[in-house]
PDB file of N, CA and C in Angstrom:
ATOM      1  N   UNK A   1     -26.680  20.311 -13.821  1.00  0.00           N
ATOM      2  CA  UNK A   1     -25.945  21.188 -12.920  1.00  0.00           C
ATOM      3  C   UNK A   1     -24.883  20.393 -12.152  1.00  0.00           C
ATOM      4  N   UNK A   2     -25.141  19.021 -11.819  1.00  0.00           N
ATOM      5  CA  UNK A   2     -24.284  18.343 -10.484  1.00  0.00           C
ATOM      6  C   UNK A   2     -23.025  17.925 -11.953  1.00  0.00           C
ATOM      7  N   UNK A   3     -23.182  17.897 -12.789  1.00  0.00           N
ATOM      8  CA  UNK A   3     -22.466  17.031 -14.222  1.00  0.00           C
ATOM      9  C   UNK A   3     -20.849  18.504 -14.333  1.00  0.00           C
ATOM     10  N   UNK A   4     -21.923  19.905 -14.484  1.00  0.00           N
ATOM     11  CA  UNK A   4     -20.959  21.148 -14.269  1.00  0.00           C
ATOM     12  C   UNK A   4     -20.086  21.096 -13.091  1.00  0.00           C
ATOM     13  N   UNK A   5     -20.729  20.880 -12.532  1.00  0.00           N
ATOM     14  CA  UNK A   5     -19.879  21.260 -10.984  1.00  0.00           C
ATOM     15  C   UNK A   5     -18.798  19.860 -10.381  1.00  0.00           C
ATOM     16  N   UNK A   6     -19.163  18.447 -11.225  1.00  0.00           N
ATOM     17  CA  UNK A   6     -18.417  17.668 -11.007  1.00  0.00           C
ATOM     18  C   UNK A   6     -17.059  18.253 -12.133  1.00  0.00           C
ATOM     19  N   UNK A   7     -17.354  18.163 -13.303  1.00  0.00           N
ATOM     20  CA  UNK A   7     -16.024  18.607 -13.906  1.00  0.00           C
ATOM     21  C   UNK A   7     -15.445  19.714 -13.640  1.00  0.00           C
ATOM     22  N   UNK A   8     -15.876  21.225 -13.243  1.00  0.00           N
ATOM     23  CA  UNK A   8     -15.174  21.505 -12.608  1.00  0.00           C
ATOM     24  C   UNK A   8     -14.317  21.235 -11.663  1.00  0.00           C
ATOM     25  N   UNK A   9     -14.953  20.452 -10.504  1.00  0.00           N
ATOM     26  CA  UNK A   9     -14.092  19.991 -10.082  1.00  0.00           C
ATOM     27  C   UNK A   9     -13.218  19.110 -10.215  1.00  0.00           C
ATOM     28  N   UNK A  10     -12.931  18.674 -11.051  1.00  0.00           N
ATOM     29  CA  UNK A  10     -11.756  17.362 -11.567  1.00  0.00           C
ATOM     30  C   UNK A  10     -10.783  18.302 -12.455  1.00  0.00           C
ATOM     31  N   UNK A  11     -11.501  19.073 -13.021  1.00  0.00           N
ATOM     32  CA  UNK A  11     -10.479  20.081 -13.857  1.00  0.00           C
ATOM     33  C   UNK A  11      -9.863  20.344 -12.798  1.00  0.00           C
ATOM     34  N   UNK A  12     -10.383  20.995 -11.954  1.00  0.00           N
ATOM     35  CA  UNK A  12      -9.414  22.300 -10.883  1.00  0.00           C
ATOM     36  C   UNK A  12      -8.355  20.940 -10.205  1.00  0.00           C
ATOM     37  N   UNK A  13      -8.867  19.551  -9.831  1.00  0.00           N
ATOM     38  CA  UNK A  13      -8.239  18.571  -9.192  1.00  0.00           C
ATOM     39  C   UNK A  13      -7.095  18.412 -10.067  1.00  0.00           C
ATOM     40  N   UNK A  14      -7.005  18.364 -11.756  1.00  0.00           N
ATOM     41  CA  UNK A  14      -6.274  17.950 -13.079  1.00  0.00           C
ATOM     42  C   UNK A  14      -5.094  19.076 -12.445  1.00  0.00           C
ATOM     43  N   UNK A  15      -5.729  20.462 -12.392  1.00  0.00           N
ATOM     44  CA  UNK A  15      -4.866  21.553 -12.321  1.00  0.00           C
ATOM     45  C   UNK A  15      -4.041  21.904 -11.572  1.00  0.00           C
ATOM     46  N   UNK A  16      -4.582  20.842 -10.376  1.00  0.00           N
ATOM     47  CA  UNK A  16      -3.235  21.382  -9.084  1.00  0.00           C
ATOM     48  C   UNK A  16      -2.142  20.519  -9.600  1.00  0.00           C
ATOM     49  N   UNK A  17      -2.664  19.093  -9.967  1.00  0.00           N
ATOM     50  CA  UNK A  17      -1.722  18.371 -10.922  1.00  0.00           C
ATOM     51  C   UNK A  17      -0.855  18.777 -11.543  1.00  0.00           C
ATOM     52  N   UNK A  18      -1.173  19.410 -12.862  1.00  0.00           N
ATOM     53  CA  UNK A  18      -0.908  19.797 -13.368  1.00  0.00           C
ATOM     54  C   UNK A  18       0.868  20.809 -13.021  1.00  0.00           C
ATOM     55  N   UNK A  19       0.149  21.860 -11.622  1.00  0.00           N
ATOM     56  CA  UNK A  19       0.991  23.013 -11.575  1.00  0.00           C
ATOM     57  C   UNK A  19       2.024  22.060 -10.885  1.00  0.00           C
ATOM     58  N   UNK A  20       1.816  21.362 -10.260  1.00  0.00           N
ATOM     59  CA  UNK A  20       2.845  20.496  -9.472  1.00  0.00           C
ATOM     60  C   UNK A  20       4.164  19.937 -10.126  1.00  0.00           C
ATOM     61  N   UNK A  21       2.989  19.318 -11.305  1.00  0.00           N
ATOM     62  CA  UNK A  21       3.920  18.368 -12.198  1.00  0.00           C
ATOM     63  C   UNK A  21       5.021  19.447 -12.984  1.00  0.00           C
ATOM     64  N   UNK A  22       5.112  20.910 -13.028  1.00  0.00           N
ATOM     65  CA  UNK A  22       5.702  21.792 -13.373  1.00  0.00           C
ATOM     66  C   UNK A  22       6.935  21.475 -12.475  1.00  0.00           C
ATOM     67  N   UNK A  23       7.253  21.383 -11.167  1.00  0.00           N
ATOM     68  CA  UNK A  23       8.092  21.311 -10.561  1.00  0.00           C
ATOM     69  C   UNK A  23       8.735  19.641  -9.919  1.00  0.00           C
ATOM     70  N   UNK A  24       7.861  18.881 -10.233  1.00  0.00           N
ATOM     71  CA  UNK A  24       8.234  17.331 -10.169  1.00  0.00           C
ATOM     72  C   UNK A  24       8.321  16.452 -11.582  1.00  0.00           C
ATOM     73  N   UNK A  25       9.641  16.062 -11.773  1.00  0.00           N
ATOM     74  CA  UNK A  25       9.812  15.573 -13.228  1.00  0.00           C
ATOM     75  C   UNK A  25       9.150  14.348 -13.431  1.00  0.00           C
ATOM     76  N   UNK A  26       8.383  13.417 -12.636  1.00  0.00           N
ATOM     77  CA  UNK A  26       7.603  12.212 -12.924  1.00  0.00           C
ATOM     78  C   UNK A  26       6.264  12.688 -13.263  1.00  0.00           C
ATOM     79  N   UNK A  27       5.896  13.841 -12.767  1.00  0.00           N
ATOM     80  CA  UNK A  27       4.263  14.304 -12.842  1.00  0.00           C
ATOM     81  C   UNK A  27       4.184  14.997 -13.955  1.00  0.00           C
ATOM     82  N   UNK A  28       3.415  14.215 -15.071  1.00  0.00           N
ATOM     83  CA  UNK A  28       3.291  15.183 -16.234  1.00  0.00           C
ATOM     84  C   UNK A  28       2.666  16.273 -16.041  1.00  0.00           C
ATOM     85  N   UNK A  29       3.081  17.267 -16.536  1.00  0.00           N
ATOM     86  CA  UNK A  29       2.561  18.503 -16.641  1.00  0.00           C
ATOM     87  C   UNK A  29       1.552  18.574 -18.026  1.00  0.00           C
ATOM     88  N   UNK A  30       1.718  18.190 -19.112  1.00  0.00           N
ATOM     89  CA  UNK A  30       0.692  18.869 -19.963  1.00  0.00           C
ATOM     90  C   UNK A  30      -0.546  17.537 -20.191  1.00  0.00           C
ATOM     91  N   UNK A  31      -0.219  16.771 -19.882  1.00  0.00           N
ATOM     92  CA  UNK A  31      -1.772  16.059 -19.800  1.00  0.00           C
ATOM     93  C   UNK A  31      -2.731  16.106 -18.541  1.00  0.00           C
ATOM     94  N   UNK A  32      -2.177  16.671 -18.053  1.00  0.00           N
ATOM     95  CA  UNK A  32      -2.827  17.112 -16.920  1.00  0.00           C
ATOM     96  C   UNK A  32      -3.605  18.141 -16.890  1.00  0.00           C
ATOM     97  N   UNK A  33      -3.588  19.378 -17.556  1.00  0.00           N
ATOM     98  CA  UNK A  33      -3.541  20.754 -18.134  1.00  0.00           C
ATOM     99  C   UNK A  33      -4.463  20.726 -19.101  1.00  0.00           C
ATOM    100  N   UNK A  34      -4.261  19.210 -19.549  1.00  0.00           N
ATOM    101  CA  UNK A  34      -5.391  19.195 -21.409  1.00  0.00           C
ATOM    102  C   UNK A  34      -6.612  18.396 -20.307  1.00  0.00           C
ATOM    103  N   UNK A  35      -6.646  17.466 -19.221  1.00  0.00           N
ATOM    104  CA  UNK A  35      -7.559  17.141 -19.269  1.00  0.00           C
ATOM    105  C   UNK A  35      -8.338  17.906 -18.219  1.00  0.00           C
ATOM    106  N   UNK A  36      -7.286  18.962 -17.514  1.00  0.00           N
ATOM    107  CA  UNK A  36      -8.294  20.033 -16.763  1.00  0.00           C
ATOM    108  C   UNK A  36      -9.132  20.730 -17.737  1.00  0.00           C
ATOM    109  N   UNK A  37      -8.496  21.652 -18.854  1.00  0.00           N
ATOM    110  CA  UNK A  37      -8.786  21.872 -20.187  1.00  0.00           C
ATOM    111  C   UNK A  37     -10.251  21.103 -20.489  1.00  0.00           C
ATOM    112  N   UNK A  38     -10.524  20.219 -20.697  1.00  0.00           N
ATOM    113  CA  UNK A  38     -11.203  19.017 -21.353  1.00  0.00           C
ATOM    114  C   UNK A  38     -12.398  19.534 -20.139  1.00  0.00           C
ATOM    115  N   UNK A  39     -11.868  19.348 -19.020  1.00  0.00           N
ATOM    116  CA  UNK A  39     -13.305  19.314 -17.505  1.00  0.00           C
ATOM    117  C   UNK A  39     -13.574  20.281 -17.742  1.00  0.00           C
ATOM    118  N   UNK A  40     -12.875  21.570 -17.893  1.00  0.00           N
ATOM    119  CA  UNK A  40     -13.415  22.871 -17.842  1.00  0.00           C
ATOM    120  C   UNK A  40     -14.092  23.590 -18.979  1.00  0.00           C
ATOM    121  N   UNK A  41     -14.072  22.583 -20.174  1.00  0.00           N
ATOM    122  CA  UNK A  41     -14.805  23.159 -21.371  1.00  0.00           C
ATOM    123  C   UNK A  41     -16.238  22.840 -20.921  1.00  0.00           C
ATOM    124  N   UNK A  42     -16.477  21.488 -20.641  1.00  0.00           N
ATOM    125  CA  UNK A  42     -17.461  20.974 -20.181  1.00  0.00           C
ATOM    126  C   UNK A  42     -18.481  21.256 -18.748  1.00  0.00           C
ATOM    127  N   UNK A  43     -17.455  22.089 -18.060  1.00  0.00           N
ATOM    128  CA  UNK A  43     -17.622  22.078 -16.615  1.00  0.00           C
ATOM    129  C   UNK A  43     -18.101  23.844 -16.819  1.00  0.00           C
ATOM    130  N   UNK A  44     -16.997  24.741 -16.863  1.00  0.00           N
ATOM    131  CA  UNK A  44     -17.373  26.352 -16.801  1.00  0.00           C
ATOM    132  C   UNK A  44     -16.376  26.880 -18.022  1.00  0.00           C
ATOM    133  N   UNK A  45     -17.473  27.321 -18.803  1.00  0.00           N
ATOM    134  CA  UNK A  45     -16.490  27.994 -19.903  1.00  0.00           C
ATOM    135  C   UNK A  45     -15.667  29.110 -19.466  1.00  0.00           C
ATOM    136  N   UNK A  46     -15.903  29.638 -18.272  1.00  0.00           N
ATOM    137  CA  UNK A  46     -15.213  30.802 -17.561  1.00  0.00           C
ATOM    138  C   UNK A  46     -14.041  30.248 -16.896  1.00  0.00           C
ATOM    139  N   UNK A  47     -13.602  29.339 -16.318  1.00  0.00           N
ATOM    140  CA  UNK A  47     -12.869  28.838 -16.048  1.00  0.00           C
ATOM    141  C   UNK A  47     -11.251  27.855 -17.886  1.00  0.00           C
ATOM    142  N   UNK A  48     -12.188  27.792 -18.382  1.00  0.00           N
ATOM    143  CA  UNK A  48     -11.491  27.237 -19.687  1.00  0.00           C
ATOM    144  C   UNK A  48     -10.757  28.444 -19.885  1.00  0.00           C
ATOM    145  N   UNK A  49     -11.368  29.408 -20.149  1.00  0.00           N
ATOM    146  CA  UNK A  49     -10.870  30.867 -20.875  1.00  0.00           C
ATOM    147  C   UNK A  49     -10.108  31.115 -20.264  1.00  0.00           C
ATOM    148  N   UNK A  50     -10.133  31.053 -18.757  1.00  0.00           N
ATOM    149  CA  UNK A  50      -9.065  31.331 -17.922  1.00  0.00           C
ATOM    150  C   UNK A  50      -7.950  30.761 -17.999  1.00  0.00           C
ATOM    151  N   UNK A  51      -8.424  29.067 -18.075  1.00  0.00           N
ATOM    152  CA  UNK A  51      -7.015  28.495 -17.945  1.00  0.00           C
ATOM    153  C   UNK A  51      -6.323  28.561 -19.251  1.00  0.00           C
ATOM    154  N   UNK A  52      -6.664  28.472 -20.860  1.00  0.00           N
ATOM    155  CA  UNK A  52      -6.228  28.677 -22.150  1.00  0.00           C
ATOM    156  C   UNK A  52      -5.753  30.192 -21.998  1.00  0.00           C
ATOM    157  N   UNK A  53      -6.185  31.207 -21.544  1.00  0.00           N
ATOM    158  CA  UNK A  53      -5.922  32.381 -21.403  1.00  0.00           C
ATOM    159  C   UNK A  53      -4.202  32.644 -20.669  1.00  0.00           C
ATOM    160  N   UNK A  54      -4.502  32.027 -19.621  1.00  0.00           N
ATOM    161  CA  UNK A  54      -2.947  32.114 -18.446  1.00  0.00           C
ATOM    162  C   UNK A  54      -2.456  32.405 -19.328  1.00  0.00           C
ATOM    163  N   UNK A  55      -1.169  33.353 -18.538  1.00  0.00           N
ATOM    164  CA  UNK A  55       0.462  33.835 -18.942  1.00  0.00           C
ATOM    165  C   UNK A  55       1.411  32.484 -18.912  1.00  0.00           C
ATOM    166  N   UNK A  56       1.059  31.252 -17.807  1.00  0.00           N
ATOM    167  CA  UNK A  56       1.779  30.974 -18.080  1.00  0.00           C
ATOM    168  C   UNK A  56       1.848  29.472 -18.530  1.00  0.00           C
ATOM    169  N   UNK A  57       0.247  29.260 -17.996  1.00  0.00           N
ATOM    170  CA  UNK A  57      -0.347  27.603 -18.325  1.00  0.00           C
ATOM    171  C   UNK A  57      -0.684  27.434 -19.779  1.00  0.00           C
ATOM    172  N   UNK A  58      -1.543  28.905 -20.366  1.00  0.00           N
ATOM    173  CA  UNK A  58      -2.031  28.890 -21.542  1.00  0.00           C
ATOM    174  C   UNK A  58      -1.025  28.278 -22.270  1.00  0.00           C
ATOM    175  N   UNK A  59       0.323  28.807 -23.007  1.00  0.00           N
ATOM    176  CA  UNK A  59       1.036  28.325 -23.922  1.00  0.00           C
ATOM    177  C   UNK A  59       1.408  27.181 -23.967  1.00  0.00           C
ATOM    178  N   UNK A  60       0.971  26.463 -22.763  1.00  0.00           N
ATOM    179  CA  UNK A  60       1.937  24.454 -22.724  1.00  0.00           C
ATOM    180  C   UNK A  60       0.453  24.268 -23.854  1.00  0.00           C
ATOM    181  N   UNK A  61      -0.598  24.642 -23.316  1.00  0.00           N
ATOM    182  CA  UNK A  61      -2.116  23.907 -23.989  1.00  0.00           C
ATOM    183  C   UNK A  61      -2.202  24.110 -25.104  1.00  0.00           C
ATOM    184  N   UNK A  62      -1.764  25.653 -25.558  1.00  0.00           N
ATOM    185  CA  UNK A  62      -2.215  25.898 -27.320  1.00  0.00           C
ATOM    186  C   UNK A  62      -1.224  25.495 -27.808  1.00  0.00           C
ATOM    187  N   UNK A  63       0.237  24.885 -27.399  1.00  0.00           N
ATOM    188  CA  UNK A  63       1.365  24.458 -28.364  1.00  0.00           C
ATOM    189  C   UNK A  63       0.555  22.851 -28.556  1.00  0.00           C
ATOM    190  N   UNK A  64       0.192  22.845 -27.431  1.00  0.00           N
ATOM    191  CA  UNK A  64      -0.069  21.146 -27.597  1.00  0.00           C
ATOM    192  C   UNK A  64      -0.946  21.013 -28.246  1.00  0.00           C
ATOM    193  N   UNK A  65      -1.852  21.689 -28.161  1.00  0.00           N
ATOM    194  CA  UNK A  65      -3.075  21.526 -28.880  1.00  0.00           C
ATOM    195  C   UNK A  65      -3.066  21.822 -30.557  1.00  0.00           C
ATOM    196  N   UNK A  66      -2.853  22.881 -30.830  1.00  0.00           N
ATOM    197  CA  UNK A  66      -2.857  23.279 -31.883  1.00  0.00           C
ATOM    198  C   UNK A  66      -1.603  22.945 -33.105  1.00  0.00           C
ATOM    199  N   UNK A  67      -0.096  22.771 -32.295  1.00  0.00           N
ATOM    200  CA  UNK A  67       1.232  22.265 -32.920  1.00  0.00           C
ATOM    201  C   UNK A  67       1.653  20.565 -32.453  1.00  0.00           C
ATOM    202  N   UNK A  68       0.575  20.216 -31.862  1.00  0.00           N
ATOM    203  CA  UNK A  68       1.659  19.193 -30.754  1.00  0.00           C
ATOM    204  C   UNK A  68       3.152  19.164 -31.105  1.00  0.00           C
ATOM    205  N   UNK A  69       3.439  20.268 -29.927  1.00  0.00           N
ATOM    206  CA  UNK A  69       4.850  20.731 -30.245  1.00  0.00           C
ATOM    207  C   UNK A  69       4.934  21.342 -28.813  1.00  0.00           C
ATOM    208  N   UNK A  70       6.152  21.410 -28.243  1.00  0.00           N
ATOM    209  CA  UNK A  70       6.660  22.023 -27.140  1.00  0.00           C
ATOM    210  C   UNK A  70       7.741  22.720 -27.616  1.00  0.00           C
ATOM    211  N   UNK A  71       8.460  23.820 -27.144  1.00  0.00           N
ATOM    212  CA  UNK A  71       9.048  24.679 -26.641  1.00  0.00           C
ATOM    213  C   UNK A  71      10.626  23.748 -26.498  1.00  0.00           C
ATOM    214  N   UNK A  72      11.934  24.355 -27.153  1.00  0.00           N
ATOM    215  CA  UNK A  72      12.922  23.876 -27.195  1.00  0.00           C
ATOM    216  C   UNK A  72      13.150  23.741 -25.420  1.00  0.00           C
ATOM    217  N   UNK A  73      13.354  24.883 -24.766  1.00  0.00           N
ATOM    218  CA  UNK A  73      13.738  25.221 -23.291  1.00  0.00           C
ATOM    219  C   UNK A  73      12.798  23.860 -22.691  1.00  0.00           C
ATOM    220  N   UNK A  74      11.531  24.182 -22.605  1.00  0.00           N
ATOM    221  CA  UNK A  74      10.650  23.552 -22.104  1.00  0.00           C
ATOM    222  C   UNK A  74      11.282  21.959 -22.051  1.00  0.00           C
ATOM    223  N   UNK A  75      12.032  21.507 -23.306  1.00  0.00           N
ATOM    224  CA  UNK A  75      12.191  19.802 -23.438  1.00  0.00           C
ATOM    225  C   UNK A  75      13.141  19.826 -22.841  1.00  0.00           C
ATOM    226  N   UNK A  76      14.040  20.691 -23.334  1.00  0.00           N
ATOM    227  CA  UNK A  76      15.529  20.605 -22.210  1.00  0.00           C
ATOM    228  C   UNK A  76      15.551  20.253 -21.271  1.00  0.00           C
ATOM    229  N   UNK A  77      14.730  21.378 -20.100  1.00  0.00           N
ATOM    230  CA  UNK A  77      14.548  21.657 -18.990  1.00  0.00           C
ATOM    231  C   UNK A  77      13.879  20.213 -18.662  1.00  0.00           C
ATOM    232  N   UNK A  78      12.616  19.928 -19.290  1.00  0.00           N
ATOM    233  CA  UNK A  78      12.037  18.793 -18.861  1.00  0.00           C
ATOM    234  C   UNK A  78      12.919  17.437 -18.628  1.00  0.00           C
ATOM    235  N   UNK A  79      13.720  17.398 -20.182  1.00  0.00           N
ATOM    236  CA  UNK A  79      14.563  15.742 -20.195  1.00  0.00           C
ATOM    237  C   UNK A  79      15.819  16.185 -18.658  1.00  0.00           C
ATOM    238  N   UNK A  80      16.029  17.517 -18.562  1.00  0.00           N
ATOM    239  CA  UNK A  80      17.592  17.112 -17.425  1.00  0.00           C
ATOM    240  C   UNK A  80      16.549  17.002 -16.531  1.00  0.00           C
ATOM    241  N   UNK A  81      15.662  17.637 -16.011  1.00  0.00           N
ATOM    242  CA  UNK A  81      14.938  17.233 -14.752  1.00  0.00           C
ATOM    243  C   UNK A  81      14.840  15.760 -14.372  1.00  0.00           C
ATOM    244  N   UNK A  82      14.363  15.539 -15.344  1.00  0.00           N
ATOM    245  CA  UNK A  82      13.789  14.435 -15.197  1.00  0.00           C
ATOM    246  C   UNK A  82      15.129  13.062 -15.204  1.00  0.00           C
ATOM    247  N   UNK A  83      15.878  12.923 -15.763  1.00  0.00           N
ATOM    248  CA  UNK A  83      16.992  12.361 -15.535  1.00  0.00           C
ATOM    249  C   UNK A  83      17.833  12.522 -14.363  1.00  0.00           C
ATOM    250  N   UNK A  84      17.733  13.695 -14.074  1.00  0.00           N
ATOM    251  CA  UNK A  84      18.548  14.477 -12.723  1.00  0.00           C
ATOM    252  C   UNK A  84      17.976  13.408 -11.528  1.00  0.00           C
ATOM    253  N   UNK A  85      16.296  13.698 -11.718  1.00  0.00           N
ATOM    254  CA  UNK A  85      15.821  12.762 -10.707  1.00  0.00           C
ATOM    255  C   UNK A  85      15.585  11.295 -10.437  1.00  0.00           C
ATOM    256  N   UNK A  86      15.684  10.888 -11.973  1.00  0.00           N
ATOM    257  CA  UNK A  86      15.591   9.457 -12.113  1.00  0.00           C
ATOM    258  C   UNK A  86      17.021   9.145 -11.715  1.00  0.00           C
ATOM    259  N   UNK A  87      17.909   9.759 -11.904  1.00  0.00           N
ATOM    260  CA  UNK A  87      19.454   9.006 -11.461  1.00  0.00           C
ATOM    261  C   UNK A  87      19.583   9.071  -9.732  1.00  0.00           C
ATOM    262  N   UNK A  88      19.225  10.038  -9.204  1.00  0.00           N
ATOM    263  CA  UNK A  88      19.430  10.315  -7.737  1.00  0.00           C
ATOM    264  C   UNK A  88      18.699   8.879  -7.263  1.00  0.00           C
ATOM    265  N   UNK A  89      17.260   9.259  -8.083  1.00  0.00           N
ATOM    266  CA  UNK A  89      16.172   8.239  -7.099  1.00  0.00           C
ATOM    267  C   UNK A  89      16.907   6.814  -6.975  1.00  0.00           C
ATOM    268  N   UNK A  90      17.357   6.579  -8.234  1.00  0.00           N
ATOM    269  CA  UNK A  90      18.074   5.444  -8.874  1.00  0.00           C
ATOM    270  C   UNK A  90      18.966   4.823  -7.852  1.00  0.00           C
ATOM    271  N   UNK A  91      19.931   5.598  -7.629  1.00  0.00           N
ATOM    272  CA  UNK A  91      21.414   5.372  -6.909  1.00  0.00           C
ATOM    273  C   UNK A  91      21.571   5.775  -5.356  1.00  0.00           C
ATOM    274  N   UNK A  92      20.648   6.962  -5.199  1.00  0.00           N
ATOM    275  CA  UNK A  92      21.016   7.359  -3.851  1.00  0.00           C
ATOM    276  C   UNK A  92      19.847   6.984  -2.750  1.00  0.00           C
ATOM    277  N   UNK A  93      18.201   6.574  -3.863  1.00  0.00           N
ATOM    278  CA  UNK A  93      17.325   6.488  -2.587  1.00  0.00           C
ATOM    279  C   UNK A  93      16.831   5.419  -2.795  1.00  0.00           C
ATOM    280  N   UNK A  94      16.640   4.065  -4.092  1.00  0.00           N
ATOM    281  CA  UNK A  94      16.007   3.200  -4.467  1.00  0.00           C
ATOM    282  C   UNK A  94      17.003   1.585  -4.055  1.00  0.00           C
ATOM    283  N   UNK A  95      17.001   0.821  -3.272  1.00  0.00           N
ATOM    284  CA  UNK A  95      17.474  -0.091  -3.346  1.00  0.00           C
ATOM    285  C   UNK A  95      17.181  -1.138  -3.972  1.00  0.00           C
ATOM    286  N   UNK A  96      16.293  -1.609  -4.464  1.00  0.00           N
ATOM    287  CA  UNK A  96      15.142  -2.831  -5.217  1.00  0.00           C
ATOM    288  C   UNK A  96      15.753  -2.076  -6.318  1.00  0.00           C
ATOM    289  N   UNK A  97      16.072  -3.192  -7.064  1.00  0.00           N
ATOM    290  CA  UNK A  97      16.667  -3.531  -8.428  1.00  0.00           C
ATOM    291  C   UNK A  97      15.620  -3.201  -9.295  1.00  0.00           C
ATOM    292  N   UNK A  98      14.257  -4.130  -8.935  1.00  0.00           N
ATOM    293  CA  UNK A  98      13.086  -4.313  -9.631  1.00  0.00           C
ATOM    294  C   UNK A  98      12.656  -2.425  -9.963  1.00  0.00           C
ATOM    295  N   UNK A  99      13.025  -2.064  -8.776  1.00  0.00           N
ATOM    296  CA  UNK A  99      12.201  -0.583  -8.630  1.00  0.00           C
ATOM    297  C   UNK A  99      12.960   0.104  -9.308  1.00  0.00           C
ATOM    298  N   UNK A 100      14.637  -0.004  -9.259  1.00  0.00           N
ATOM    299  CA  UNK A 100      15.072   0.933 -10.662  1.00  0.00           C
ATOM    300  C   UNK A 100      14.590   0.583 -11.684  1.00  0.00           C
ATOM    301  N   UNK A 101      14.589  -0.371 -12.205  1.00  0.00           N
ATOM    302  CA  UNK A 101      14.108  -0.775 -13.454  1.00  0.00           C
ATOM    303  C   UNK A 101      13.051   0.163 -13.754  1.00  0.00           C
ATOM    304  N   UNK A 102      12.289  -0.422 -13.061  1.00  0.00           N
ATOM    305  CA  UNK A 102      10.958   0.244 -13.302  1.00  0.00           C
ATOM    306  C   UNK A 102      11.009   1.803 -13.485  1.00  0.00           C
ATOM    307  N   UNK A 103      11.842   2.763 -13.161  1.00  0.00           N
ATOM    308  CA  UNK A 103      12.157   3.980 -13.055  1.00  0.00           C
ATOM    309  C   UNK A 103      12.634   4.125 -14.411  1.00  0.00           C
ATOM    310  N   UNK A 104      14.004   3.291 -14.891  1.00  0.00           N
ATOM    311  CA  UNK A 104      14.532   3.361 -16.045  1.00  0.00           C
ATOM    312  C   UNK A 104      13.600   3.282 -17.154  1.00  0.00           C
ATOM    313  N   UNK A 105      12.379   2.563 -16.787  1.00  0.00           N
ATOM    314  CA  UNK A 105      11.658   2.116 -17.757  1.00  0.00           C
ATOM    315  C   UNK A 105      10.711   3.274 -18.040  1.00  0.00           C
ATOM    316  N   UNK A 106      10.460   4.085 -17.075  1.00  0.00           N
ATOM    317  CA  UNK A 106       9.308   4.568 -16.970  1.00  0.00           C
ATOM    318  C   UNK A 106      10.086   6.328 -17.863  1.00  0.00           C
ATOM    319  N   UNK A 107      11.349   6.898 -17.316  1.00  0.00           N
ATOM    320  CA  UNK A 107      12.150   7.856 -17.678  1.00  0.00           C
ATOM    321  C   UNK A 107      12.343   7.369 -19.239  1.00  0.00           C
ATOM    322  N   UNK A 108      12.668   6.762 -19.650  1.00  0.00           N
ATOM    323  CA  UNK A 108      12.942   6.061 -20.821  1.00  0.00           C
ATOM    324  C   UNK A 108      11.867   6.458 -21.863  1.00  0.00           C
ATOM    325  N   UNK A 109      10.384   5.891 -21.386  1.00  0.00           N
ATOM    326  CA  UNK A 109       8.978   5.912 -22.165  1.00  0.00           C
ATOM    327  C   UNK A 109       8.637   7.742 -21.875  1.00  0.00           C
ATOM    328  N   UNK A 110       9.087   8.612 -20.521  1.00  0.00           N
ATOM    329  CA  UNK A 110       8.780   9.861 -20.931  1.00  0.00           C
ATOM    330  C   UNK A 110       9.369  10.916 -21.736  1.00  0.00           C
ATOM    331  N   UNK A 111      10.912  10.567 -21.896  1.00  0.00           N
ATOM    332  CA  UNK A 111      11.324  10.553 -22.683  1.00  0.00           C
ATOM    333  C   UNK A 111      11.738  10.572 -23.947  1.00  0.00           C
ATOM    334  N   UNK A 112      11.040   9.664 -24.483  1.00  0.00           N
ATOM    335  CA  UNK A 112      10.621   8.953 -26.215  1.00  0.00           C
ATOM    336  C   UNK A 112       8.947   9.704 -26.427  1.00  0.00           C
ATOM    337  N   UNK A 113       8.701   9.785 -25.160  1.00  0.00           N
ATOM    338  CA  UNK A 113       7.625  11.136 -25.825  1.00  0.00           C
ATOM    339  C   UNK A 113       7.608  12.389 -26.147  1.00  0.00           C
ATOM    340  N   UNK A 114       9.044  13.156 -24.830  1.00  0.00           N
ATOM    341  CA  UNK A 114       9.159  14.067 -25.008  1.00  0.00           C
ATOM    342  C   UNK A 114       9.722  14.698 -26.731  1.00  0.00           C
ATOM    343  N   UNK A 115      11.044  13.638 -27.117  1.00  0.00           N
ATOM    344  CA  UNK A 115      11.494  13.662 -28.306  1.00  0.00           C
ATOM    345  C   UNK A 115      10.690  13.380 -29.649  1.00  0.00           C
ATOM    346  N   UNK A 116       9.218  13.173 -29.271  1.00  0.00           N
ATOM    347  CA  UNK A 116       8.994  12.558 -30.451  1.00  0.00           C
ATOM    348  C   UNK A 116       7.894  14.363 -30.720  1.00  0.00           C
ATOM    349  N   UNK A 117       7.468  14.656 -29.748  1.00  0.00           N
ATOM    350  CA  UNK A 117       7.057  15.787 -30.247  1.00  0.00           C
ATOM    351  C   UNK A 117       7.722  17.269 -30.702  1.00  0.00           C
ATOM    352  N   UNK A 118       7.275  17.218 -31.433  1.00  0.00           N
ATOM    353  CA  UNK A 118       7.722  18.777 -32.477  1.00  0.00           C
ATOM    354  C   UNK A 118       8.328  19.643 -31.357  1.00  0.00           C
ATOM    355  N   UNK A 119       9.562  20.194 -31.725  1.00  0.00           N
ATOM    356  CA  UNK A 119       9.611  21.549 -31.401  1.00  0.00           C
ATOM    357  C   UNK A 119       9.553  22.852 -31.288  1.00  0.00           C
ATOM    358  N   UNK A 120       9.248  23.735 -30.853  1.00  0.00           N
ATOM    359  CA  UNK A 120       8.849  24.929 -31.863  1.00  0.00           C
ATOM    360  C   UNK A 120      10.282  25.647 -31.768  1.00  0.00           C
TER     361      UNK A 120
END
């Protein structure tokens, strides 16, 4: 019982993640989603159904899951976000050299993931 109620809760913890990372381009959104997914198979199957079910969470999980493939809009949207913010952070709020880098590096590697998966 304490094993259920811990993954639930890490799912639901994955999930606020998750919805966040919808609106912040460093916070992945769909591994976040697979490993709430993952807590909640394990945790409450009522809660899984729910979240695979959503209008609007469901489809990031069954593309990924079933196509590992995203959504043309979805990459778009994702790569300008995410560049949009890596350049601001870059130029207008990051002074440490080291710390762009590290930004470049990091936009770069999400990036080369986003492109490497299928599109539908």
């Amino acid at each position: 019982m304490m094993v259920k109620w811990f993954m639930a809760t890490v799912g639901t913890l994955a999930l606020a993640l998750g919805v966040v990372g919808v609106a912040v381009p460093l916070l992945p959104t769909t591994p976040f989603l697979l490993l709430a997914a993952a807590c909640y198979m394990r945790g409450s199957r009522r809660l899984y159904r729910w979240l695979v079910g959503h209008p609007w969470l469901g489809p990031f999980l069954r593309n990924y899951r079933e196509n590992r493939a995203i959504s043309l809009r979805t990459k778009v949207v994702a790569l300008a976000t995410l560049w949009a913010a890596v350049g601001y952070s870059s130029f207008m709020v990051v002074e440490s050299i080291l710390l762009r880098v590290v930004l470049l590096l990091v936009a770069i590697g999400v990036s080369l993931h986003l492109l490497t998966l299928r599109t539908l």
